[in-house]
N, C-alpha and C. Protein backbone atom coordinates (compact mmCIF):
# COMPACT_ATOMS: atom_id res chain seq x y z
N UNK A 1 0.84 -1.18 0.00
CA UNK A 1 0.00 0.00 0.00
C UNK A 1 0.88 1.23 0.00
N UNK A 2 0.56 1.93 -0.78
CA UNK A 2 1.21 3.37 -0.82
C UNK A 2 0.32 4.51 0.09
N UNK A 3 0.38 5.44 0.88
CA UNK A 3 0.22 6.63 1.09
C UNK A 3 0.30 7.86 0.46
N UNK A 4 -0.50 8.56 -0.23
CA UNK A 4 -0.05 9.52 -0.65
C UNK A 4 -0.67 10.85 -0.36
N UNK A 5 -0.13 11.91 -0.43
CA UNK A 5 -0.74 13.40 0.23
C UNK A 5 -0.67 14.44 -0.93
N UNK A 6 -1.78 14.64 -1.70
CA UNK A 6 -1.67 15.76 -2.84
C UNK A 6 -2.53 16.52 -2.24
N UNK A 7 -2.04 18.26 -2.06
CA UNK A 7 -3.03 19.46 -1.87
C UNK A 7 -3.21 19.20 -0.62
N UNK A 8 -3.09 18.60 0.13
CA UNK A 8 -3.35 18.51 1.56
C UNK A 8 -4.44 17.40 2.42
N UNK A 9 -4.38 16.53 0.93
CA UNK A 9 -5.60 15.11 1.03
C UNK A 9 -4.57 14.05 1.07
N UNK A 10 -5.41 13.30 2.15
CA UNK A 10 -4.61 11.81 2.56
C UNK A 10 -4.86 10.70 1.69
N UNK A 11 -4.70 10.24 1.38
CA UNK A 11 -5.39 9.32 0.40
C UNK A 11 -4.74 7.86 0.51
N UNK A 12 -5.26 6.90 0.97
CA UNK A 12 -4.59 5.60 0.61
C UNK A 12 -4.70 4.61 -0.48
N UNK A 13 -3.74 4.44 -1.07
CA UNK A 13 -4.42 3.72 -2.59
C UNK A 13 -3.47 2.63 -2.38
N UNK A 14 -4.20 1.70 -3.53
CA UNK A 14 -3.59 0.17 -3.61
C UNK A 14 -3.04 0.11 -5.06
N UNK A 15 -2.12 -0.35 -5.03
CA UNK A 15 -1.09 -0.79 -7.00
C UNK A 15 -2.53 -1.72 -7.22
N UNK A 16 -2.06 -1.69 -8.74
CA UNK A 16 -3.07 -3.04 -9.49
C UNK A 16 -2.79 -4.17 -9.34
N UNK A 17 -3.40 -4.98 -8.91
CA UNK A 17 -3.31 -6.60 -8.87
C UNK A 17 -2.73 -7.35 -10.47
N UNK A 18 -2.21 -7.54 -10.21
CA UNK A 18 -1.54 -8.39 -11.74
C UNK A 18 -2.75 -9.58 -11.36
N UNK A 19 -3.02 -10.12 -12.40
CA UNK A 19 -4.02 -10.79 -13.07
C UNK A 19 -3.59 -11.88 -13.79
N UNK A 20 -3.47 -13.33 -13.69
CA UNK A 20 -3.33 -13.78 -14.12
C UNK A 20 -4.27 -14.90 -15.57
N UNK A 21 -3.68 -14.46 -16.34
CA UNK A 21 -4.59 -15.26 -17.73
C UNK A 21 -5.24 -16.84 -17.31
N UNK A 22 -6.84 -16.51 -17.47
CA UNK A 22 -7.48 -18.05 -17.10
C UNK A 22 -7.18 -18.96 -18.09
N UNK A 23 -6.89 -19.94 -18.75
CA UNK A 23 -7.54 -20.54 -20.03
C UNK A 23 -9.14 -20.88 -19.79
N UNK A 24 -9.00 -21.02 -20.91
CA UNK A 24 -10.92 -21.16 -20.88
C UNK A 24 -11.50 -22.38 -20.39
N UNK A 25 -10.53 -23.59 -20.49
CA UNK A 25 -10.50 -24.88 -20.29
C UNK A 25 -9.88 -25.15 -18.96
N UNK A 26 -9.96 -24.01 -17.90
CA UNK A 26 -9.65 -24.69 -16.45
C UNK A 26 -10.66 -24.62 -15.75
N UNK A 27 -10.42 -25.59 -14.57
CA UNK A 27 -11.69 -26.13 -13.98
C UNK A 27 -11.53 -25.76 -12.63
N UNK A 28 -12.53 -24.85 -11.82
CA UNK A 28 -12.58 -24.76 -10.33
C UNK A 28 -12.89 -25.62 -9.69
N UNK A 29 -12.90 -25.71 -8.72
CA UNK A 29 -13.29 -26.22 -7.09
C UNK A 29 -14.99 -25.83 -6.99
N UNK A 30 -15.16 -24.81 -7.74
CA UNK A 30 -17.12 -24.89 -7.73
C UNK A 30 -17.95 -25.19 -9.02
N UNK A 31 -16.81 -25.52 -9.98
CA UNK A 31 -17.52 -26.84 -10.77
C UNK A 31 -17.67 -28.56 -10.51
N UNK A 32 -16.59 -28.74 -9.61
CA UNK A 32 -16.80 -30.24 -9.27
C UNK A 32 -17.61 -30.14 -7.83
N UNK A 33 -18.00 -28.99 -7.22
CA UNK A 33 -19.14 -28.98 -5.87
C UNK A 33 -20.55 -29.00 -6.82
N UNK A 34 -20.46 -28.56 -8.25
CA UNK A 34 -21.83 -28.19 -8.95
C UNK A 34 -22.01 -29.93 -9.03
N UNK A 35 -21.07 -30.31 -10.05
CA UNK A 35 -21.41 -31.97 -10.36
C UNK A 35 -21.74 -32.68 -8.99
N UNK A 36 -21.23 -32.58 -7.85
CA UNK A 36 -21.52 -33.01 -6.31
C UNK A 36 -22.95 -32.62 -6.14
N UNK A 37 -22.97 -31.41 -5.79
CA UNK A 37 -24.50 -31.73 -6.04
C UNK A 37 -25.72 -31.81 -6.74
N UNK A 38 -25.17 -32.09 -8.00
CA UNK A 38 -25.81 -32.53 -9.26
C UNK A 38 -26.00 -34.32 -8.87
N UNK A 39 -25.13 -34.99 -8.53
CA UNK A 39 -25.58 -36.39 -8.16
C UNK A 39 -25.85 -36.48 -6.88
N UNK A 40 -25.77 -35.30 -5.56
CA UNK A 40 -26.86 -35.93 -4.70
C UNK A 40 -28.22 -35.40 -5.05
N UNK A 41 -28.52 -34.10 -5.82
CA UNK A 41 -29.85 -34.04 -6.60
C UNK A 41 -30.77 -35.67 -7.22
N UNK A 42 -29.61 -36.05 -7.88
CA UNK A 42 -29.96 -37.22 -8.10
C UNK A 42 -29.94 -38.79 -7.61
N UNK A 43 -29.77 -38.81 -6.24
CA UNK A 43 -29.91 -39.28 -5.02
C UNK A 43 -31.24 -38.90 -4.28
N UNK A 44 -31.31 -37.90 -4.77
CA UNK A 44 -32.68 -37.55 -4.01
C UNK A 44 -32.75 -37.23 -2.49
N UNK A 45 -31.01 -37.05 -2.01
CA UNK A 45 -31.63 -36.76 -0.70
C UNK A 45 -32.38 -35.74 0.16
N UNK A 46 -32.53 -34.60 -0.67
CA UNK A 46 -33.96 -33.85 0.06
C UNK A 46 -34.94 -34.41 0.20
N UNK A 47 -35.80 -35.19 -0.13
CA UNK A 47 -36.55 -36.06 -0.48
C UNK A 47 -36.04 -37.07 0.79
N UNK A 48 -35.46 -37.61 0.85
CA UNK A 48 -34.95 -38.60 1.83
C UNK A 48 -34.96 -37.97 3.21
N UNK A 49 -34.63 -37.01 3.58
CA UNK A 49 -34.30 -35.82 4.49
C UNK A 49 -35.69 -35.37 5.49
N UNK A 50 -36.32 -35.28 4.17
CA UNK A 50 -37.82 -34.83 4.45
C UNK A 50 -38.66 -35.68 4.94
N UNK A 51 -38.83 -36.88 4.47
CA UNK A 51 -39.34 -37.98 4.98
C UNK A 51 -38.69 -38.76 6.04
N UNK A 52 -37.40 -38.13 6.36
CA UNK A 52 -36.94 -38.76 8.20
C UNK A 52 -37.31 -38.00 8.89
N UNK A 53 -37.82 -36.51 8.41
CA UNK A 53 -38.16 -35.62 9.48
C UNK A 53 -39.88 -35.88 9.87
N UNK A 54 -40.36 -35.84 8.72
CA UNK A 54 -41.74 -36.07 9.07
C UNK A 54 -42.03 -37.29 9.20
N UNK A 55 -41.25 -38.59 9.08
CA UNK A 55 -42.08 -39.42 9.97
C UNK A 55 -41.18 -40.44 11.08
N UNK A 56 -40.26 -39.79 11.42
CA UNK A 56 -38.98 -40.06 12.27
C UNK A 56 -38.26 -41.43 11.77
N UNK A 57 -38.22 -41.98 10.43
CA UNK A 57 -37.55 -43.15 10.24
C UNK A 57 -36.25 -42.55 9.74
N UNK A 58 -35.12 -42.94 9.96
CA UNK A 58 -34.01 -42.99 9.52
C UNK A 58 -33.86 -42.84 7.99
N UNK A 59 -33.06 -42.53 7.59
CA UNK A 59 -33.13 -42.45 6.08
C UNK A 59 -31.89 -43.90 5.58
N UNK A 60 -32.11 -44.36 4.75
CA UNK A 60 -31.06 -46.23 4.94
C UNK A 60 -30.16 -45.73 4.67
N UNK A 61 -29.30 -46.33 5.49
CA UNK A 61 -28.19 -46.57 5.59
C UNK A 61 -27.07 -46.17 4.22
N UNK A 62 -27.71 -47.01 2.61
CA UNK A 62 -27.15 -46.79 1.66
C UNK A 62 -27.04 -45.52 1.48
N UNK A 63 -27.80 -44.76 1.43
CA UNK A 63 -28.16 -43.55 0.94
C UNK A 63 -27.27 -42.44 1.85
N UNK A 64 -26.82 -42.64 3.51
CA UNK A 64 -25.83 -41.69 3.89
C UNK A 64 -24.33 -41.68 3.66
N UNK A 65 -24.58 -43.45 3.40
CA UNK A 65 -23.20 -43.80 3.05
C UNK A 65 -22.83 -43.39 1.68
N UNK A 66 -24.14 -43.20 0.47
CA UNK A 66 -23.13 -42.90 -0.71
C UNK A 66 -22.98 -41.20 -0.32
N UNK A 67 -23.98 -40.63 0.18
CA UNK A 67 -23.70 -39.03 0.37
C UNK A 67 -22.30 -38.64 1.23
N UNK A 68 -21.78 -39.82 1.64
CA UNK A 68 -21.20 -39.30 2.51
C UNK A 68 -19.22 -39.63 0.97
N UNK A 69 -19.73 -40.71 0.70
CA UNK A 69 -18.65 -41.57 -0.28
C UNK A 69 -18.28 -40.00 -1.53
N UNK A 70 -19.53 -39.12 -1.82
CA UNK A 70 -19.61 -37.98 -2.65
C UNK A 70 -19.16 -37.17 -2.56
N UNK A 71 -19.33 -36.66 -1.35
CA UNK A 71 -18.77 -35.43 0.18
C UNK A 71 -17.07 -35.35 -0.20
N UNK A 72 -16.48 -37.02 0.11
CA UNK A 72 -15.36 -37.20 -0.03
C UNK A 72 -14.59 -37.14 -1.09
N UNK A 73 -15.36 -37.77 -2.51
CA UNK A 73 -15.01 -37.45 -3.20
C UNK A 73 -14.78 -35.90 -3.95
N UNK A 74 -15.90 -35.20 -3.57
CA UNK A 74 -15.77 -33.85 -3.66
C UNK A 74 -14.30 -33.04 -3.23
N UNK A 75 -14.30 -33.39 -2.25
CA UNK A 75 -13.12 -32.89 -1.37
C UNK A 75 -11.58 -33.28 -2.10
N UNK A 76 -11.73 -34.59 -2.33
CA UNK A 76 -10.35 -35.31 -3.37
C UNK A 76 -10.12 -34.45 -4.34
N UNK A 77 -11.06 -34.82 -4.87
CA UNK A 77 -11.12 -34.07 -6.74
C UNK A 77 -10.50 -32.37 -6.49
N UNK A 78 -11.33 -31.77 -5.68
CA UNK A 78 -11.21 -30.18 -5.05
C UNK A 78 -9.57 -30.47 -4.84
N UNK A 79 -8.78 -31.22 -4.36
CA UNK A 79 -7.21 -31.12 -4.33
C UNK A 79 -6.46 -31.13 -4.91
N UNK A 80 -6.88 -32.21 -5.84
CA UNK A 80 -6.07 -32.06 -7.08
C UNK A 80 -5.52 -30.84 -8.47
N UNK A 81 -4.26 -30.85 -8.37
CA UNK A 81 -3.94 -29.88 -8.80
C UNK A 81 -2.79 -30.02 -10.17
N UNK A 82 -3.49 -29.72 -11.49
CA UNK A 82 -4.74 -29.30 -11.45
C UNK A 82 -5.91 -29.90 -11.46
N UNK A 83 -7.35 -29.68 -11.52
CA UNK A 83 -8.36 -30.91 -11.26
C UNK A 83 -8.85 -30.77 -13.12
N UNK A 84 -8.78 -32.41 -13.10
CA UNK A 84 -8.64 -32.99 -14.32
C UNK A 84 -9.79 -32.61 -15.32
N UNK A 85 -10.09 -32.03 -16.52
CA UNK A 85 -10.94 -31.82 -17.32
C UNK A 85 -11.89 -32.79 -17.23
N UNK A 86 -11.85 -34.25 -16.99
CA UNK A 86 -13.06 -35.11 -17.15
C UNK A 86 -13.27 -35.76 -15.92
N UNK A 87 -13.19 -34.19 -14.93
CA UNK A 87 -13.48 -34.29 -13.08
C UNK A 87 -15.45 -35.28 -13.22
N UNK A 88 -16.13 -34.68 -14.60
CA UNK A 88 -17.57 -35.48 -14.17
C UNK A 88 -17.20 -36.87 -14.55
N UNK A 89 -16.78 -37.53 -14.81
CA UNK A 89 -16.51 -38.74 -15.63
C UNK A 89 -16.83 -39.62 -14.53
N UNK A 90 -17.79 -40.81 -14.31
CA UNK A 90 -18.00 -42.00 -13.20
C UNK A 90 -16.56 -42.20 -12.68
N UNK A 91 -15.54 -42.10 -13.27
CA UNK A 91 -14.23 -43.07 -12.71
C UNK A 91 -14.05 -42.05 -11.15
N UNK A 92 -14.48 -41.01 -11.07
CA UNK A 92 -13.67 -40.16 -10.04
C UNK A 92 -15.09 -40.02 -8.97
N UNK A 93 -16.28 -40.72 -9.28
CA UNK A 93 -17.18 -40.45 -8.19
C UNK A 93 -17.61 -41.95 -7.91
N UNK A 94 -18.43 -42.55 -6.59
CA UNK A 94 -18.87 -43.40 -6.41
C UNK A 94 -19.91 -44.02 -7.00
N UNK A 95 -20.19 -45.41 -7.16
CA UNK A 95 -21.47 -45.52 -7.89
C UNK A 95 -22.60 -45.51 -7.23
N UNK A 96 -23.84 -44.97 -8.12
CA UNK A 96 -24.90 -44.71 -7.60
C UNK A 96 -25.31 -46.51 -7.31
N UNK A 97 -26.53 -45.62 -5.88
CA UNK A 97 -27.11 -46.65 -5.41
C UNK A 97 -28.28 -47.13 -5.95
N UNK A 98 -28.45 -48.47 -6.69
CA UNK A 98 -30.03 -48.86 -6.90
C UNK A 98 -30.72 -49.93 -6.13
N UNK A 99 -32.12 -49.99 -6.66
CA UNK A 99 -32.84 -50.30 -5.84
C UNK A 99 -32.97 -51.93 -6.61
């Protein structure tokens, strides 16, 4: 930070942030939380959530365990550096649960 005093005004100003060039083809940490919860959307656990609240049953077992298997994977993928262009691809998330 610089200080500077013109005419008898204090003024504190900041230099410009250098900026570094994105490519267009890199991938954040809140695109692989979007795909995260793009497959617990499709898990359905609001839906699951809702129906342990209103009628006090537990929600099974499968269903916290893959949310939870997602969570983690979220977190992995989020470390990797850099995180891989085909972060949605099945190989890097758990498989869904069927019935």
């Amino acid at each position: 930070m610089r200080f500077s005093d013109a005419d008898g005004e204090a003024a504190w100003t900041r230099p410009a942030r250098a900026r570094r060039p994105v490519a267009s083809d890199a991938v954040f940490a809140e695109d692989v939380e979007a795909e995260a919860a793009r497959r617990l959307r499709l898990l359905r656990l609001d839906e699951w959530r809702t129906r342990a609240f209103v009628t006090g049953r537990q929600m099974p077992p499968e269903i916290r365990h893959l949310e939870a298997q997602i969570n983690l994977a979220t977190a992995a993928i989020c470390r990797l550096a850099p995180i891989p262009a085909d972060y949605q691809d099945d190989v890097y998330w758990p498989q869904q649960w069927r019935d």
